[in-house]
N, C-alpha and C. Protein backbone atom coordinates (compact mmCIF):
# COMPACT_ATOMS: atom_id res chain seq x y z
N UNK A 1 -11.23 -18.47 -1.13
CA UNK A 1 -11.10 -17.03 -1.20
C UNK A 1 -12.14 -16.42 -2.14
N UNK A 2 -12.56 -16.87 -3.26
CA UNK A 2 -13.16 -16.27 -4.36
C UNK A 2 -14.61 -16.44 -3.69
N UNK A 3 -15.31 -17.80 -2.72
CA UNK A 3 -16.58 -17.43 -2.18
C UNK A 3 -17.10 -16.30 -1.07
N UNK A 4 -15.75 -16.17 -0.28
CA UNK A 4 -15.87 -14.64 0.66
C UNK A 4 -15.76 -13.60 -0.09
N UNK A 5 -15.07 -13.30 -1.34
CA UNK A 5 -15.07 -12.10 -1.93
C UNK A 5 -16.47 -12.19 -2.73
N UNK A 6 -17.23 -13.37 -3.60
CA UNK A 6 -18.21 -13.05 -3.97
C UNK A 6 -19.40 -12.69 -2.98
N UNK A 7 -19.38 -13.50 -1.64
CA UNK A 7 -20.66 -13.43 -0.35
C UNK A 7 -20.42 -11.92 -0.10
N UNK A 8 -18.98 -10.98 -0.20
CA UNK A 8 -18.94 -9.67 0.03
C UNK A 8 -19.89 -8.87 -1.14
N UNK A 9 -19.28 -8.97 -2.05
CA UNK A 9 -20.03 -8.52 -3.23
C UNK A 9 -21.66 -8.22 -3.01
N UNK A 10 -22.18 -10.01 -2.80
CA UNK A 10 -23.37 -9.45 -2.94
C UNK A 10 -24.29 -8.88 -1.88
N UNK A 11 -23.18 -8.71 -0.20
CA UNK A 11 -23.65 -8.20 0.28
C UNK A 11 -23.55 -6.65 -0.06
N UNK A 12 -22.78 -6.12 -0.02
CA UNK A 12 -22.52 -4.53 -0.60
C UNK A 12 -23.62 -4.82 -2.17
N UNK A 13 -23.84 -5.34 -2.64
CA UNK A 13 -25.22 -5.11 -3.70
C UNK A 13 -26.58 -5.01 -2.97
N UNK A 14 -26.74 -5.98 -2.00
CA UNK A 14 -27.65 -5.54 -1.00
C UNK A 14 -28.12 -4.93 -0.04
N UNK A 15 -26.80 -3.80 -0.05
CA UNK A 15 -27.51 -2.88 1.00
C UNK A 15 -27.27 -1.94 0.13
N UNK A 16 -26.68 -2.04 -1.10
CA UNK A 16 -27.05 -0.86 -1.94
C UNK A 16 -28.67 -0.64 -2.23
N UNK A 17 -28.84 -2.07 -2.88
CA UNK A 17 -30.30 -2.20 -2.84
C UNK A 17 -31.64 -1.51 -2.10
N UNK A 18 -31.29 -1.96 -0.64
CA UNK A 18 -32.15 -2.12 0.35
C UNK A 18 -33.06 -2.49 -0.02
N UNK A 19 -33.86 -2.89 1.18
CA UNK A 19 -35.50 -3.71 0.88
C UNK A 19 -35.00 -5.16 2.06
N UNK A 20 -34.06 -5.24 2.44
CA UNK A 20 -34.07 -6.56 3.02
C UNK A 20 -35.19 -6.13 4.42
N UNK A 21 -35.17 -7.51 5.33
CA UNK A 21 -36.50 -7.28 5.85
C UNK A 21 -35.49 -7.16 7.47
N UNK A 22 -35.57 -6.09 8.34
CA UNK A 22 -35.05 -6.15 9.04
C UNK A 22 -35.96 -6.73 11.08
N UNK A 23 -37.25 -6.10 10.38
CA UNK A 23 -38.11 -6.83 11.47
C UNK A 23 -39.42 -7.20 10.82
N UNK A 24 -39.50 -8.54 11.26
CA UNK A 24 -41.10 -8.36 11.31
C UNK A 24 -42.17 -9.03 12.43
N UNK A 25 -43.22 -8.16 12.98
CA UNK A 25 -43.86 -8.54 13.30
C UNK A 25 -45.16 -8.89 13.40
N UNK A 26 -45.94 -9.96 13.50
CA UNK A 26 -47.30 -10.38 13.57
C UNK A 26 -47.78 -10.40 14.45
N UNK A 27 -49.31 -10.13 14.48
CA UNK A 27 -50.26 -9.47 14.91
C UNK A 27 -51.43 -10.56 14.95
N UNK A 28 -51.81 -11.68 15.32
CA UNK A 28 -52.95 -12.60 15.21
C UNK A 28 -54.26 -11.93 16.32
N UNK A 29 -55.35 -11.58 15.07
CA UNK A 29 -56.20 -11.44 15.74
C UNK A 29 -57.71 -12.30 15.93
N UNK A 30 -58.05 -12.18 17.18
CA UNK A 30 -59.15 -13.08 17.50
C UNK A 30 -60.44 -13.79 16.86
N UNK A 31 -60.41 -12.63 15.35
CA UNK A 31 -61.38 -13.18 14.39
C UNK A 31 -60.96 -14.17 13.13
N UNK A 32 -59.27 -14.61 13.57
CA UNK A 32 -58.29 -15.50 12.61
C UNK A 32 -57.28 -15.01 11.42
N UNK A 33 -58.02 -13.24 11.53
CA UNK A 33 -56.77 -12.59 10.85
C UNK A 33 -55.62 -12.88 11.27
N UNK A 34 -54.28 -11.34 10.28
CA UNK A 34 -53.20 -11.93 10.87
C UNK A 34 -52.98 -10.32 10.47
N UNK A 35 -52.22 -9.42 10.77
CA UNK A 35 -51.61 -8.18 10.67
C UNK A 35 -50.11 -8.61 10.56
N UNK A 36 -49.60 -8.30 9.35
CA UNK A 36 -48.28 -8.28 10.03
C UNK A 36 -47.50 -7.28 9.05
N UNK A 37 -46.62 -6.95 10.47
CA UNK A 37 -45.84 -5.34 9.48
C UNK A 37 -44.13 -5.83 9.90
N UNK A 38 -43.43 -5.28 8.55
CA UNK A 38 -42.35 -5.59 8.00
C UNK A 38 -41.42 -4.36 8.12
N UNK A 39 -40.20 -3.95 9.03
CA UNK A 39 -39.26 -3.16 8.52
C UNK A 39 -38.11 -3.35 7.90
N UNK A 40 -38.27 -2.38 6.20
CA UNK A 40 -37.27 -2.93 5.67
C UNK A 40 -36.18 -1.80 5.56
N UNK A 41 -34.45 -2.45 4.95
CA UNK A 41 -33.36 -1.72 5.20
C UNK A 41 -33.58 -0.41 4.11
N UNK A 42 -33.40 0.63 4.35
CA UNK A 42 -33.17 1.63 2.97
C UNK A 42 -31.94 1.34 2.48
N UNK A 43 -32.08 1.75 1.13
CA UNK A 43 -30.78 1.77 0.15
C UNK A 43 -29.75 2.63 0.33
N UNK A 44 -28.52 2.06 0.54
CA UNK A 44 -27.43 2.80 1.08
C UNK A 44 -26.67 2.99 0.12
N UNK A 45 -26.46 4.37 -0.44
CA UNK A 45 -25.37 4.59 -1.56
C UNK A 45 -24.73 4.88 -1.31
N UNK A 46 -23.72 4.57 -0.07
CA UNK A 46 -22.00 4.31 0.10
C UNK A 46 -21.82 2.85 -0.38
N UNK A 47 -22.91 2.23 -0.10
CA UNK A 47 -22.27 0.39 -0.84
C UNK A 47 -21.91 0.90 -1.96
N UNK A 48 -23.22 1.35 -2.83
CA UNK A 48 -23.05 1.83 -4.58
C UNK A 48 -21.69 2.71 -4.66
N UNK A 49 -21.21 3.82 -3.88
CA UNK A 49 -20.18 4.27 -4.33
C UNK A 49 -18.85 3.61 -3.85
N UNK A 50 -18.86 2.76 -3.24
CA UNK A 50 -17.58 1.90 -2.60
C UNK A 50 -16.91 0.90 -4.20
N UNK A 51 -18.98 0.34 -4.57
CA UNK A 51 -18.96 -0.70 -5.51
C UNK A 51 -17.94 -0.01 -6.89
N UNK A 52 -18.45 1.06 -6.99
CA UNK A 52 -18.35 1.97 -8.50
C UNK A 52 -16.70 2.30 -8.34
N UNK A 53 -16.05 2.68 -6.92
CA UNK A 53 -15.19 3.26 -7.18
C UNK A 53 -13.83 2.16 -7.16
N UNK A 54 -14.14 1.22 -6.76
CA UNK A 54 -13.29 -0.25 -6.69
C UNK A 54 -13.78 -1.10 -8.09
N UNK A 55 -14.10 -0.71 -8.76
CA UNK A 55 -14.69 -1.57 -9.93
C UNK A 55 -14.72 -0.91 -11.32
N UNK A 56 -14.46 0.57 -11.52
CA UNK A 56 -14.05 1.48 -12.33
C UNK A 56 -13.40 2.44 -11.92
N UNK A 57 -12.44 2.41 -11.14
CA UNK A 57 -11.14 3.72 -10.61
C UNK A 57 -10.58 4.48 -11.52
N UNK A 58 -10.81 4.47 -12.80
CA UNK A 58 -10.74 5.33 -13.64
C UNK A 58 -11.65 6.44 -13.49
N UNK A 59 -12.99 5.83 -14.05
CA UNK A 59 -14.06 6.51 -13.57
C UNK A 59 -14.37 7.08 -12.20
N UNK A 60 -14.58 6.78 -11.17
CA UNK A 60 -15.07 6.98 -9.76
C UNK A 60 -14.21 7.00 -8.65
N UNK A 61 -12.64 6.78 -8.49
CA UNK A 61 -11.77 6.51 -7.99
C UNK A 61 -11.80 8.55 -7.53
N UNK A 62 -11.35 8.35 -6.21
CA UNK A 62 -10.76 9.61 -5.51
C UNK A 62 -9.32 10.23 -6.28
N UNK A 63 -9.41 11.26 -6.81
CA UNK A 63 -8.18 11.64 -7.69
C UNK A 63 -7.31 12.03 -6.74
N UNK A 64 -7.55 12.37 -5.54
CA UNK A 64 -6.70 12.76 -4.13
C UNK A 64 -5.30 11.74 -3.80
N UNK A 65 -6.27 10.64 -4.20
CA UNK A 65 -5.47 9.03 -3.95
C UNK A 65 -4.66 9.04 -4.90
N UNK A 66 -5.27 8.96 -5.91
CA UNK A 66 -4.73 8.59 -7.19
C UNK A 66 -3.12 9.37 -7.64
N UNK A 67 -3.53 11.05 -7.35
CA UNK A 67 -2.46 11.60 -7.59
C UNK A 67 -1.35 11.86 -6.95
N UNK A 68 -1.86 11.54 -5.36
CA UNK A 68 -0.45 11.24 -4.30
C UNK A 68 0.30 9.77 -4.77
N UNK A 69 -0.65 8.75 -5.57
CA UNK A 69 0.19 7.49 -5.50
C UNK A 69 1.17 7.76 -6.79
N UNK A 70 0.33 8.64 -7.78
CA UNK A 70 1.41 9.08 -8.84
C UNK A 70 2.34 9.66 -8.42
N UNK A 71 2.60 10.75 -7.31
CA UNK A 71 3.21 11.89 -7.27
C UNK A 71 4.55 11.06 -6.64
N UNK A 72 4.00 10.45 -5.56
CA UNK A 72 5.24 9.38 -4.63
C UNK A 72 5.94 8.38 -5.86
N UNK A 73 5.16 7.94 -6.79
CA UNK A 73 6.21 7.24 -7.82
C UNK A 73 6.78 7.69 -8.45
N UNK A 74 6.38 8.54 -9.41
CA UNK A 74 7.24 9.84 -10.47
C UNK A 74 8.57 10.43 -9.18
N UNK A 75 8.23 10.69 -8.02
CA UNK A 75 9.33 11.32 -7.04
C UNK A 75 10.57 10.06 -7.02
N UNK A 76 10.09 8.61 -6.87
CA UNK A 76 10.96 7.28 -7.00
C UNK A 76 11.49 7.35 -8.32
N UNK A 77 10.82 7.27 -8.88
CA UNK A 77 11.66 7.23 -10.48
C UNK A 77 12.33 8.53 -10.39
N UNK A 78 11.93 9.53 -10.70
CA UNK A 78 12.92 10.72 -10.73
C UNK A 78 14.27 10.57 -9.96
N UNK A 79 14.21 9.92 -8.94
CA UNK A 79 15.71 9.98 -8.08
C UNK A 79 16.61 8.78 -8.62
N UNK A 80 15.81 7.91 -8.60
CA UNK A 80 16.50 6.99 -9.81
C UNK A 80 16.99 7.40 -10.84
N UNK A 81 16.50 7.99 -11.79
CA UNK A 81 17.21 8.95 -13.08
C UNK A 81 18.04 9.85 -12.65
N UNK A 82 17.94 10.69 -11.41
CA UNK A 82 19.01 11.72 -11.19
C UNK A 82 18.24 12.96 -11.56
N UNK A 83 17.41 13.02 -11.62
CA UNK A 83 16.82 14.79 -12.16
C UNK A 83 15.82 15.08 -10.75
N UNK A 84 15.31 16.24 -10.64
CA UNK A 84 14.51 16.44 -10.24
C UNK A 84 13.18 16.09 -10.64
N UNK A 85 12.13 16.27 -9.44
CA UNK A 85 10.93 15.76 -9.62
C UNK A 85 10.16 16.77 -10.87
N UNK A 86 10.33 17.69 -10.45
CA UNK A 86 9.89 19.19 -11.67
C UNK A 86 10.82 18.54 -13.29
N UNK A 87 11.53 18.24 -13.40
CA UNK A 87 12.28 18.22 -14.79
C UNK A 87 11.40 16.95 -15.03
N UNK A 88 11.60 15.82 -14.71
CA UNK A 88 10.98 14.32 -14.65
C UNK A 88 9.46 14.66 -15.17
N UNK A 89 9.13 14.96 -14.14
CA UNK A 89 6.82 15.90 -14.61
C UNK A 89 7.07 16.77 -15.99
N UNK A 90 7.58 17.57 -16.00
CA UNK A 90 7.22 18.44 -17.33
C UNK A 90 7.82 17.18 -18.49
N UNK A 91 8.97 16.29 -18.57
CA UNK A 91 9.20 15.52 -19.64
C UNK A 91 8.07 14.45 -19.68
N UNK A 92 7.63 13.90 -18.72
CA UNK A 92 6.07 13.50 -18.94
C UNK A 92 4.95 13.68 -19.48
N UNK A 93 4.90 15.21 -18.90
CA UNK A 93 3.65 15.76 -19.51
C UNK A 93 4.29 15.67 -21.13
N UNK A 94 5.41 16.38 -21.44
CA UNK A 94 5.77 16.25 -22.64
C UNK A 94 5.29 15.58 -23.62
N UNK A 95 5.97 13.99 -23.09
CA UNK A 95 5.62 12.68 -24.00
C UNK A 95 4.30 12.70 -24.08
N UNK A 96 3.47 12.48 -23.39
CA UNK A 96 2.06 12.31 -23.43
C UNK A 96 0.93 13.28 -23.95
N UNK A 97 1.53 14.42 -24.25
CA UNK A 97 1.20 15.31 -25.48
C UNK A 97 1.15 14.91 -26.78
N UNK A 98 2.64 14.64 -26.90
CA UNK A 98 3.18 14.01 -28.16
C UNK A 98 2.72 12.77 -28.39
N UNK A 99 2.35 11.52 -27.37
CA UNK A 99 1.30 10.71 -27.60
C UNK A 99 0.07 10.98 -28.02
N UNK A 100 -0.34 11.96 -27.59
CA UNK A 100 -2.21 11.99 -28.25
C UNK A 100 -2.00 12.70 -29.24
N UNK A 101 -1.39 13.74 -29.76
CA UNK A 101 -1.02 14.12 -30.79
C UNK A 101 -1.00 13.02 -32.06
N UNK A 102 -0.35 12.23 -31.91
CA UNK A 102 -0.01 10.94 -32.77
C UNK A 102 -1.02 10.13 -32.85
């Protein structure tokens, strides 16, 4: 498992990259030259932002995601406690005032 997740890795590093060589062709000409031309991949920054946002989700993570997965748990816990979702959120926000405060 850990060699398919690293062979993933460094493919998503390499097409972040780009530069790999996607064609090439040669050209031999009659005086023993050789022409040959190379097309390479451009750098794709959805790899880079896929990489960034799975690897620091603090940082780069979709807050869209983030705050529906909060919102659906705080709603689980809240019914578990018996309060509403509104009473449950404001005593949250609460504590965590009073945490950085401290």
């Amino acid at each position: 498992m850990m060699m398919v997740q690293a062979e993933s890795l460094m493919r998503v590093k390499a097409a972040a990259r780009g530069g790999e060589v996607v064609q090439r062709t040669t050209v031999n000409k009659r005086d023993g030259t050789q022409i040959v031309t190379e097309v390479y991949t451009r750098p794709e920054w959805t790899a880079s932002a896929w990489y960034l946002e799975r690897k620091f989700p603090d940082l780069f993570a979709r807050r869209d995601r983030v705050d529906a997965t909060v919102r659906k748990e705080a709603e689980r816990v809240a019914k578990e406690l018996g309060v509403s979702i509104e009473e449950f959120l404001i005593e949250a926000q609460r504590a965590h005032e009073a945490r950085a405060k401290s």
